[in-house]
C-alpha atoms as a PDB file:
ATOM      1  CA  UNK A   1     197.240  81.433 147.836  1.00  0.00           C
ATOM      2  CA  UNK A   2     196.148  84.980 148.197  1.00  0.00           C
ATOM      3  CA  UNK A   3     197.726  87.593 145.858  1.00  0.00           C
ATOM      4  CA  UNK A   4     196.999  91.494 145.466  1.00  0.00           C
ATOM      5  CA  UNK A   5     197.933  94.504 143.021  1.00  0.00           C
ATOM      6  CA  UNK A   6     200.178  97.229 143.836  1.00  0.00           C
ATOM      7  CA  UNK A   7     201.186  99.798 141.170  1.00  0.00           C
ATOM      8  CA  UNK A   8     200.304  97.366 138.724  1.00  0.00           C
ATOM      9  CA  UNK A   9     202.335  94.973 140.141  1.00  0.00           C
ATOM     10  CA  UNK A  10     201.361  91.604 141.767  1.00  0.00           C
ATOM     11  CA  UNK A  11     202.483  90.284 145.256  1.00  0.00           C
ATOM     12  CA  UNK A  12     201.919  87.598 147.012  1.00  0.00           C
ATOM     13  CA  UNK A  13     199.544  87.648 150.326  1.00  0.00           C
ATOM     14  CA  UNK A  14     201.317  87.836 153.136  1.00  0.00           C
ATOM     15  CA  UNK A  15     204.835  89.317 151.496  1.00  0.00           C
ATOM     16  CA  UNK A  16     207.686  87.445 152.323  1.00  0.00           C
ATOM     17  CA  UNK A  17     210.490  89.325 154.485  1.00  0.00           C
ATOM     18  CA  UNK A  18     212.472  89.741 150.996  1.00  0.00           C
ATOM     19  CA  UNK A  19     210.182  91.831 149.262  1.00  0.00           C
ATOM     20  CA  UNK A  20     209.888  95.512 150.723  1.00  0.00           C
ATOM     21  CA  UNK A  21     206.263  95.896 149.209  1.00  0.00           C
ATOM     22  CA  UNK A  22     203.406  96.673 152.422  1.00  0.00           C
ATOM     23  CA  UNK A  23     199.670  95.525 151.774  1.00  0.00           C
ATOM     24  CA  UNK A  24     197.385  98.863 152.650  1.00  0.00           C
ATOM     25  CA  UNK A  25     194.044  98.247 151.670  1.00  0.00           C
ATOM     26  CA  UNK A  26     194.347  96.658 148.597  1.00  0.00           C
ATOM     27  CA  UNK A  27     191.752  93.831 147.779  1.00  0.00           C
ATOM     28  CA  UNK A  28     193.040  90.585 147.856  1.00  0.00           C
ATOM     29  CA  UNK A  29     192.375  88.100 145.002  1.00  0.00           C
ATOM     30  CA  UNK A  30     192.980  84.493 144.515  1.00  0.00           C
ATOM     31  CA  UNK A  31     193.904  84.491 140.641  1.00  0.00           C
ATOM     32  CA  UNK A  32     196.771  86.665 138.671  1.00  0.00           C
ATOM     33  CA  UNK A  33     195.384  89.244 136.211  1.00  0.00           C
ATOM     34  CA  UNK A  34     196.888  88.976 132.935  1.00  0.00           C
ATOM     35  CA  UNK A  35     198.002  92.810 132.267  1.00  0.00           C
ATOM     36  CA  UNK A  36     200.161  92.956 135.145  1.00  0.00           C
ATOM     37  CA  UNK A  37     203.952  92.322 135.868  1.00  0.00           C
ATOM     38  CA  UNK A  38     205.216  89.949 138.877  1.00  0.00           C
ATOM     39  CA  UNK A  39     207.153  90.770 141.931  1.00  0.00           C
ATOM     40  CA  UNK A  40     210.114  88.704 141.349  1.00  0.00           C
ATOM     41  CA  UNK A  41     210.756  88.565 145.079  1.00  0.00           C
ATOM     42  CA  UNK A  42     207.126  87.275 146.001  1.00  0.00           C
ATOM     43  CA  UNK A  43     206.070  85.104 142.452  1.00  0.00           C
ATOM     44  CA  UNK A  44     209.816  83.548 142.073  1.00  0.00           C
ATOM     45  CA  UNK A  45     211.425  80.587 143.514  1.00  0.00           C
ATOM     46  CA  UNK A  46     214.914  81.500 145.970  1.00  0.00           C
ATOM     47  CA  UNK A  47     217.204  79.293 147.360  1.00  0.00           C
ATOM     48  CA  UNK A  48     216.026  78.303 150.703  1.00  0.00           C
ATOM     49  CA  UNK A  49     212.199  78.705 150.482  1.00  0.00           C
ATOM     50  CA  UNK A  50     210.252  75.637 151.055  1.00  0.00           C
ATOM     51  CA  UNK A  51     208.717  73.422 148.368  1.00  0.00           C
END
């Protein structure tokens, strides 16, 4: 899974339609930095995604 940083925030790569949050030109990383927070519409589980 792909992830990248946006306003010191991290998202998952490609953003699912629930999170409003557009990848520019932001490099894209495989692992999570520790001194950022989490998009809790791209890093959290909903009701209805897939396992």
């Amino acid at each position: 899974m792909l992830y990248f940083v946006k306003d010191n925030m991290i998202h998952r790569f490609p953003t699912p339609k629930r999170c409003g949050c557009i990848h520019k030109n932001e490099p894209l990383r495989d692992t999570i930095p520790h001194d950022v927070e989490e998009c809790v519409y791209c890093m959290r589980s909903w009701p209805g995604d897939d396992c």
